[in-house]
Protein backbone atom coordinates (compact mmCIF):
# COMPACT_ATOMS: atom_id res chain seq x y z
CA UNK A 1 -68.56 -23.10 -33.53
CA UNK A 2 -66.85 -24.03 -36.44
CA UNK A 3 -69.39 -26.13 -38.59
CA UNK A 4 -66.78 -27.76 -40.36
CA UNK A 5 -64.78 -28.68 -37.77
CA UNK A 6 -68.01 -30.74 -36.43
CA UNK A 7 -68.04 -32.98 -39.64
CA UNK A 8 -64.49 -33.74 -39.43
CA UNK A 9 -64.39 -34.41 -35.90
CA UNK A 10 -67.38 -36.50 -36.17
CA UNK A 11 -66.03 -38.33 -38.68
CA UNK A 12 -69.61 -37.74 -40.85
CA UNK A 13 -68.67 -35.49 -44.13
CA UNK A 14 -71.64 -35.50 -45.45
CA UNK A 15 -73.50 -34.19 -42.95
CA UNK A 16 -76.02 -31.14 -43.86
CA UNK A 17 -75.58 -27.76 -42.80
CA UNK A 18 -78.90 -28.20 -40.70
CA UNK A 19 -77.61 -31.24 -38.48
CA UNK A 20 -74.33 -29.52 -37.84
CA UNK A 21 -76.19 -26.37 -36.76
CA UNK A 22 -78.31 -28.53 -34.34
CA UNK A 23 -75.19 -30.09 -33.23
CA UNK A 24 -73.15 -26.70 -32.43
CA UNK A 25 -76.32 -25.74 -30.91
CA UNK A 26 -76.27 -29.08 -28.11
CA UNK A 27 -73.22 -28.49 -27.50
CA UNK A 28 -73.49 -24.59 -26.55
CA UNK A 29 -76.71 -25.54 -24.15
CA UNK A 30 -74.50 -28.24 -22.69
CA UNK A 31 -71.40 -25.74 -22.64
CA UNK A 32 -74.27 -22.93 -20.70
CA UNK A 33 -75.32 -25.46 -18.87
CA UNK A 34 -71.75 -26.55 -17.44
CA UNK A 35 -71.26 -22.50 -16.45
CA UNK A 36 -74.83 -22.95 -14.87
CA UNK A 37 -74.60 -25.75 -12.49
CA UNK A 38 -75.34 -24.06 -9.19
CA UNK A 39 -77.97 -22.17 -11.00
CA UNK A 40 -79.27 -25.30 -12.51
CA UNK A 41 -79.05 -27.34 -9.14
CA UNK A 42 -80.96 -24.25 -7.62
CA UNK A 43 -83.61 -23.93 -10.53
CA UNK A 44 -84.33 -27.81 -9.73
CA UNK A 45 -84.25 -27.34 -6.03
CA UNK A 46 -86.98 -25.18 -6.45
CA UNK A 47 -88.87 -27.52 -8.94
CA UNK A 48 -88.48 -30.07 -5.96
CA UNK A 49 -91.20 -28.21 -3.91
CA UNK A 50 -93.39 -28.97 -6.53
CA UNK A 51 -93.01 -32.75 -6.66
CA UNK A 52 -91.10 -35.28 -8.19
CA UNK A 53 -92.61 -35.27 -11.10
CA UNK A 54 -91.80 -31.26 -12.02
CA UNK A 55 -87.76 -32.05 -11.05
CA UNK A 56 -87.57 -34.56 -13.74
CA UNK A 57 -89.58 -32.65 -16.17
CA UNK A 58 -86.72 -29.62 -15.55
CA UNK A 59 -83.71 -31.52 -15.59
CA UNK A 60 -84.91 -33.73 -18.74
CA UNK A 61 -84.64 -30.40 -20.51
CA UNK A 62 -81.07 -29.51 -19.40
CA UNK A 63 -79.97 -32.38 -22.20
CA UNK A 64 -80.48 -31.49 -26.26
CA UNK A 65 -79.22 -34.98 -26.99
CA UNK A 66 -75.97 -36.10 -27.58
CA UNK A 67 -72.73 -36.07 -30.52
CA UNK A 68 -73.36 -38.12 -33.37
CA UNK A 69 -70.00 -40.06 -34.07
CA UNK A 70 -68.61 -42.19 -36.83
CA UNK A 71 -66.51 -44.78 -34.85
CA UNK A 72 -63.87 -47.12 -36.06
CA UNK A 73 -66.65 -50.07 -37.05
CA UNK A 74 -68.18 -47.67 -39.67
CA UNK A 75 -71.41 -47.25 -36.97
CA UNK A 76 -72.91 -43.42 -36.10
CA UNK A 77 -73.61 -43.62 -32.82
CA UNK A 78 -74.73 -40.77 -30.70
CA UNK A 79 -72.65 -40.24 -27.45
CA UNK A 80 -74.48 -40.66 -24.08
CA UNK A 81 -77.86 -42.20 -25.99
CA UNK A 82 -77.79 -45.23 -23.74
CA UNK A 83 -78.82 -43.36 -20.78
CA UNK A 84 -81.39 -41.57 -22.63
CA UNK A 85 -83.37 -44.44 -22.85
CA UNK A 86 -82.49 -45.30 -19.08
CA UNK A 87 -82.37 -41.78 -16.58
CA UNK A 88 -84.41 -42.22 -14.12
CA UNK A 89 -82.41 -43.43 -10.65
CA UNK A 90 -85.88 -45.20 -9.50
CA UNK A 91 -85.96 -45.07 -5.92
CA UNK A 92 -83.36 -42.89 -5.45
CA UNK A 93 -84.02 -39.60 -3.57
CA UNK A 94 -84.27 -36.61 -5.91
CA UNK A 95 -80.80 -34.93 -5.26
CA UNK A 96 -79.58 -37.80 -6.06
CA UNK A 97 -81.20 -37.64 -9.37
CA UNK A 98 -80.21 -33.69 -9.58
CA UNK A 99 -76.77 -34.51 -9.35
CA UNK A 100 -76.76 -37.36 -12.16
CA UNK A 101 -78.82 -35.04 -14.80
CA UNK A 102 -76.06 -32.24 -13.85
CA UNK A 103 -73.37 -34.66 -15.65
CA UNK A 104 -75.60 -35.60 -18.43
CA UNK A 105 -76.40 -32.21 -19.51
CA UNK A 106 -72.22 -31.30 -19.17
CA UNK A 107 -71.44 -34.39 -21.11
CA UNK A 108 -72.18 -33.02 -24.97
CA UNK A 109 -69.68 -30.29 -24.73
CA UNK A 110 -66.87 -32.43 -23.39
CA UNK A 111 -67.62 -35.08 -25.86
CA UNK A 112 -67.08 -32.80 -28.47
CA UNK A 113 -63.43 -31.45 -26.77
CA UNK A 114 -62.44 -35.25 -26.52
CA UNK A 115 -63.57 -36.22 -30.52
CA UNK A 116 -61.34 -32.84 -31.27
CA UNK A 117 -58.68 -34.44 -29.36
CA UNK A 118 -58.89 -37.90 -31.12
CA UNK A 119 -59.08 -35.92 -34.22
CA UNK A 120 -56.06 -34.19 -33.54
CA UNK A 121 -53.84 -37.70 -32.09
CA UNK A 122 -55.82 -39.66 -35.23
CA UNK A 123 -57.14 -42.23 -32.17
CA UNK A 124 -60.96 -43.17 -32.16
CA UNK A 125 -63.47 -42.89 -29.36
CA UNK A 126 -65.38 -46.16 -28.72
CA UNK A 127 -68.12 -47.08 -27.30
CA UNK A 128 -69.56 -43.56 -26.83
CA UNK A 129 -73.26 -44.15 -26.63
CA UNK A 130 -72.36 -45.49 -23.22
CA UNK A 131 -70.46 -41.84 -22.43
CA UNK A 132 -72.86 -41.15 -19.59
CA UNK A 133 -73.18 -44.52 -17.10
CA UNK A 134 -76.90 -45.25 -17.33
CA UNK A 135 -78.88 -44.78 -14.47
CA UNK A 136 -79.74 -48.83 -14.04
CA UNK A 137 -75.54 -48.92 -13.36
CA UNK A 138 -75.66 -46.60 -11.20
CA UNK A 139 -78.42 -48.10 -9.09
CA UNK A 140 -76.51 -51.21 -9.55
CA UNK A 141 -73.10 -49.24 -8.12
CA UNK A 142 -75.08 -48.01 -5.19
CA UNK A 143 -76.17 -51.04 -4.01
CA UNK A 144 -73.21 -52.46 -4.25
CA UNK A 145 -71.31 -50.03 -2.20
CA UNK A 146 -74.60 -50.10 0.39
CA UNK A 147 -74.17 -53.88 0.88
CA UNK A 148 -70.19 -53.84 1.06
CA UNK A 149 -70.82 -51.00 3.82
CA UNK A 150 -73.42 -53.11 5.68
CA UNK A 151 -70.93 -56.42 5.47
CA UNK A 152 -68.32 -54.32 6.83
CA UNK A 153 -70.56 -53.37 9.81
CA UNK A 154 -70.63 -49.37 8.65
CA UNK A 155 -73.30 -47.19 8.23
CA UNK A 156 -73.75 -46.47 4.26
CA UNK A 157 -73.94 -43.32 2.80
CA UNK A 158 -77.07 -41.22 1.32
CA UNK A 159 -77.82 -42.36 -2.32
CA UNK A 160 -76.73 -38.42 -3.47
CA UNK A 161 -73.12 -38.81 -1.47
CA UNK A 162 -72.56 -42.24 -3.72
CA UNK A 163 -73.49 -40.49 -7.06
CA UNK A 164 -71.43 -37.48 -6.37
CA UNK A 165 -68.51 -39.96 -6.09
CA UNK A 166 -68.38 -42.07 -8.87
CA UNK A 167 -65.73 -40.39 -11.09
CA UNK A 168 -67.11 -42.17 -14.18
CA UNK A 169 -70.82 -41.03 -14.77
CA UNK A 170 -69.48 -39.59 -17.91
CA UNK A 171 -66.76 -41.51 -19.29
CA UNK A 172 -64.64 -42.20 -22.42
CA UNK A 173 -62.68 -44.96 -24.27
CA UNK A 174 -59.56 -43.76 -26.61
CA UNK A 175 -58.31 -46.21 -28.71
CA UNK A 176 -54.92 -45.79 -29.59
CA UNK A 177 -52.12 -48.14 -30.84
CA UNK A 178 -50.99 -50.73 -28.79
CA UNK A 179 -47.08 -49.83 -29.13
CA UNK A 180 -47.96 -46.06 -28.79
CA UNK A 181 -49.86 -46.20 -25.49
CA UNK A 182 -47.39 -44.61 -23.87
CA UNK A 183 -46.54 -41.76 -25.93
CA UNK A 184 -50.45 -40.81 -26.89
CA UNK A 185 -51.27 -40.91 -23.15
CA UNK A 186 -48.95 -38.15 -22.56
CA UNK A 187 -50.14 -36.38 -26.30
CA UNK A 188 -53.28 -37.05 -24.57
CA UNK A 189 -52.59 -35.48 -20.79
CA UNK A 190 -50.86 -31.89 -22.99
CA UNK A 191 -54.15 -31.54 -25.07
CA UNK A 192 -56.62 -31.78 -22.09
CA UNK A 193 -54.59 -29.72 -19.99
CA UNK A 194 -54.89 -27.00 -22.95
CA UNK A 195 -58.27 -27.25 -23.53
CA UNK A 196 -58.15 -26.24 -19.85
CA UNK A 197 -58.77 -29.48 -18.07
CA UNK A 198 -57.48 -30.46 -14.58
CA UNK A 199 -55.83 -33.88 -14.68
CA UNK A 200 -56.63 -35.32 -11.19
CA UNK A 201 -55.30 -38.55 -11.60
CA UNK A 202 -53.15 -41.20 -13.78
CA UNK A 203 -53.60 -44.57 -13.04
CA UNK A 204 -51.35 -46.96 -15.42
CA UNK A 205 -52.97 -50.34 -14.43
CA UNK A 206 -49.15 -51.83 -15.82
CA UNK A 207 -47.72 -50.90 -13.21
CA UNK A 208 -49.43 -53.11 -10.68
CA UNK A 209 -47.65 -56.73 -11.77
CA UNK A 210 -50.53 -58.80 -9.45
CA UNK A 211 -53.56 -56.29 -11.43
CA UNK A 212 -56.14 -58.53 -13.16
CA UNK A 213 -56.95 -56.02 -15.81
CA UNK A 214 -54.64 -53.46 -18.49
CA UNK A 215 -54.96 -50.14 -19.21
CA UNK A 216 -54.65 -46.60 -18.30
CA UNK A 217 -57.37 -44.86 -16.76
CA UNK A 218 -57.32 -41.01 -16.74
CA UNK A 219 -59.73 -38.94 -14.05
CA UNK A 220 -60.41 -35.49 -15.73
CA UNK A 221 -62.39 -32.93 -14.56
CA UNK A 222 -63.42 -29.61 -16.60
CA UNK A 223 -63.34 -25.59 -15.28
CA UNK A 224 -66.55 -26.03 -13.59
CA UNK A 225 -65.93 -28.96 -11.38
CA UNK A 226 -67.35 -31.65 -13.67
CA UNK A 227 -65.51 -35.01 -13.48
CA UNK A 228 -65.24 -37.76 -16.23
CA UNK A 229 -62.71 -40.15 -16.53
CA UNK A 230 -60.76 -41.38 -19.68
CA UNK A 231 -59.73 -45.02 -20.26
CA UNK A 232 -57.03 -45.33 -23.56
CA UNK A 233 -56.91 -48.89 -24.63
CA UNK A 234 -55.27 -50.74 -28.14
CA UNK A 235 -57.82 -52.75 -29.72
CA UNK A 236 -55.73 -55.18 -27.93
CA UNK A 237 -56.85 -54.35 -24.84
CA UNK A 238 -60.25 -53.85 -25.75
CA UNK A 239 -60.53 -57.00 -27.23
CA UNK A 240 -59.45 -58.34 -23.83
CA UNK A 241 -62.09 -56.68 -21.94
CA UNK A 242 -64.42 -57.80 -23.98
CA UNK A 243 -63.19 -61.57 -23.71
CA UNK A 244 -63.78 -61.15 -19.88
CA UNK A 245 -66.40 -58.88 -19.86
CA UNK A 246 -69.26 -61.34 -17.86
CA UNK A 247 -66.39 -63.20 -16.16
CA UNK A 248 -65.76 -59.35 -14.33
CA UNK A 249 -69.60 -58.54 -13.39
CA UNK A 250 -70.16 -62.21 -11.87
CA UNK A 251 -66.76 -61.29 -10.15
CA UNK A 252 -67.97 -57.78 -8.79
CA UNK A 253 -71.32 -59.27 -7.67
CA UNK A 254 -71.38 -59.44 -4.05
CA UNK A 255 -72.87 -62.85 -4.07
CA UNK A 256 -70.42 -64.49 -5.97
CA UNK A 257 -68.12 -66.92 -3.50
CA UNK A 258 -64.86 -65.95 -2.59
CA UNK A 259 -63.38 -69.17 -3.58
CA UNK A 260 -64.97 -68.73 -7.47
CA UNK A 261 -64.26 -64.97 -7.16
CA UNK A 262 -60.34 -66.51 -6.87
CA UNK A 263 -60.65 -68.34 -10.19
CA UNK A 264 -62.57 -65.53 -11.56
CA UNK A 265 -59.94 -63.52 -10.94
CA UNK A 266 -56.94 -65.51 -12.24
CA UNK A 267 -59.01 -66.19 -15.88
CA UNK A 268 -59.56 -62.57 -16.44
CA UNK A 269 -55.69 -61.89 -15.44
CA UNK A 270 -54.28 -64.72 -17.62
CA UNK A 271 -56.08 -63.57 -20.61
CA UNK A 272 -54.85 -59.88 -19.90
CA UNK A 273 -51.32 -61.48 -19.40
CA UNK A 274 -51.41 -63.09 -23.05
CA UNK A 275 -51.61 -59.41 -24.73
CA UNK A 276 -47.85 -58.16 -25.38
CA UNK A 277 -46.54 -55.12 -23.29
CA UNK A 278 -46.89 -51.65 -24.89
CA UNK A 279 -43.24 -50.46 -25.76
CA UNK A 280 -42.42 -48.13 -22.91
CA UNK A 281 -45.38 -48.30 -20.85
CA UNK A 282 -43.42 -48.70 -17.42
CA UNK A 283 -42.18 -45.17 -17.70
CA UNK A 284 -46.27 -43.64 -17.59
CA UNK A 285 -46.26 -42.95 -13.79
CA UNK A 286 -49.05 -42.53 -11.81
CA UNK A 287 -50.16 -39.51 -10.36
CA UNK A 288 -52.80 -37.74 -8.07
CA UNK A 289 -53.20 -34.57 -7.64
CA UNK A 290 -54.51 -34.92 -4.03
C-alpha cells in the first residue's frame, strides 16, 4: 500500500512512517479477513465448542483497530472506535455475535476505499468513529423489530437472522455540497462501482414529497458479500439531522403514542422542509438491484 497515499487520504501529513505502516498493515488483515469470511465464521464455529468465552476471544482478534481520519472539524478520529468500546451483543446468541465481528473486522479496508474516494471528489467523511453501529444499537434494533413482530401478532426472528439484515452495521456519511448532491452522488456511484463494488440500492429520500427526513442513502456491498450503506448529506442536511436528532429516537421508540409520534413527525419534517432543494436532485432516481 502506498504509504503516502494513507497521509493524504487521511488527511494527517505529518504522520510518521511507523503509524502509516501500522495503518497499511490494519487494513491488509481487514482486507484478508474480508477474503476469509467463511473461513473466519468456521474458525469461530469451532471456538464455539469451547465456550463463549473462547468465540469472543477469536473474533476480538479479527479487528487491528480502525483508520485514523482528519475530518472537516480539525478532529482525528479513528473510524469504527465507538464500537470498540461497545462489542459485545449481551444476551444475544453467539452467531449472532459471529456475524457482527465479521463486519467489524471488513470495515478498515472499506473505510480506507471510501476516504480514497472522498479524497478523490474533495468531500469529507463524518462521523466515522461511529462507521461500525455499536453493539448497544444493535441490541436496541433487535428489540425493536422483536416487539413490532409481537404487536403485529408474528413470530420474530432469531437474534442472528436480524443482524444479518441490517444493511448499516458498517456505515458512512459523505459530506458533499449542498447544490452538488446530485452530481457527486453519481461521481460517487462510478468510483465504487470501480473499486469493484456492487451498488444494490439508491434511495433519494427527495423524491418522496410526504418523507420526514432528506438525503440519499446508498446500500453498497463489497466482492465478498459484505454490506455497508452510504448516506451523502450537505452540511445542510446534517445540520438538520442533528436539529432533530432526539425528536427521531423518541419517535422510533415503540412506546411513544401514536398521537405524539404525529407531531413528532411533522417537527422533524418542517425543519427538513426549511433547507433549500439541491439543484437537480429530482433527476437521482432510485434504484434496486433486486
Amino acid at each position: 500500500m502506498d504509504l503516502h497515499k494513507i497521509a493524504r487520504v487521511t488527511r494527517l501529513n505529518k504522520l510518521s512512517k511507523g503509524r502509516m505502516l501500522l495503518i497499511a498493515a490494519a487494513v491488509t488483515w481487514s482486507t484478508l479477513n474480508c477474503s476469509l469470511d467463511n473461513c473466519m465464521a468456521a474458525a469461530a464455529a469451532g471456538a464455539m465448542a469451547r465456550g463463549e468465552s473462547a468465540v469472543l476471544s477469536t473474533m476480538d482478534k479479527m479487528r487491528l483497530g480502525g483508520i485514523p481520519y482528519r475530518n472537516s472539524a480539525g478532529q482525528v478520529v479513528i473510524s469504527g472506535s465507538m464500537s470498540d468500546r461497545d462489542y459485545l451483543l449481551t444476551g444475544c446468541g453467539t452467531q449472532a455475535q459471529i456475524a457482527y465481528d465479521i463486519a467489524r473486522a471488513s470495515e478498515p479496508a472499506i473505510t480506507m476505499d471510501m476516504l480514497e474516494i472522498a479524497d478523490e471528489l474533495g468531500t469529507s467523511m463524518e462521523g466515522l468513529e461511529y462507521s461500525v453501529k455499536t453493539a448497544s444499537s444493535i441490541k436496541s434494533k433487535i428489540e425493536r423489530k422483536t416487539d413490532t413482530a409481537i404487536r403485529q401478532g408474528k413470530l420474530p426472528k432469531s437474534d442472528v437472522e436480524y443482524v444479518q439484515e441490517t444493511g448499516d452495521l458498517i456505515r458512512y456519511t459523505q459530506i458533499v455540497p449542498h447544490d452538488r448532491m446530485a452530481a457527486m452522488t453519481s461521481k460517487t456511484i462510478a468510483l465504487l462501482k470501480a473499486k469493484g463494488y456492487v451498488l444494490e440500492k439508491v434511495d433519494n429520500k427527495y423524491l418522496n414529497p410526504n418523507g420526514r427526513y432528506k438525503a440519499i442513502h446508498l446500500d453498497i456491498a463489497n466482492a465478498q458479500g459484505v454490506h455497508f450503506e452510504m448516506q451523502i448529506h450537505s452540511q445542510q442536511t446534517l445540520a438538520a439531522n442533528r436539529a432533530t436528532h432526539a425528536m427521531y429516537e423518541e419517535w422510533r421508540r415503540p412506546e411513544t403514542l401514536a398521537e405524539r409520534k404525529e407531531q413528532l413527525y411533522r417537527d422533524i419534517r418542517s425543519i427538513y422542509a426549511a433547507v433549500p432543494q439541491p439543484k437537480g436532485i429530482m433527476a437521482v432516481k432510485n434504484y434496486s438491484r433486486i
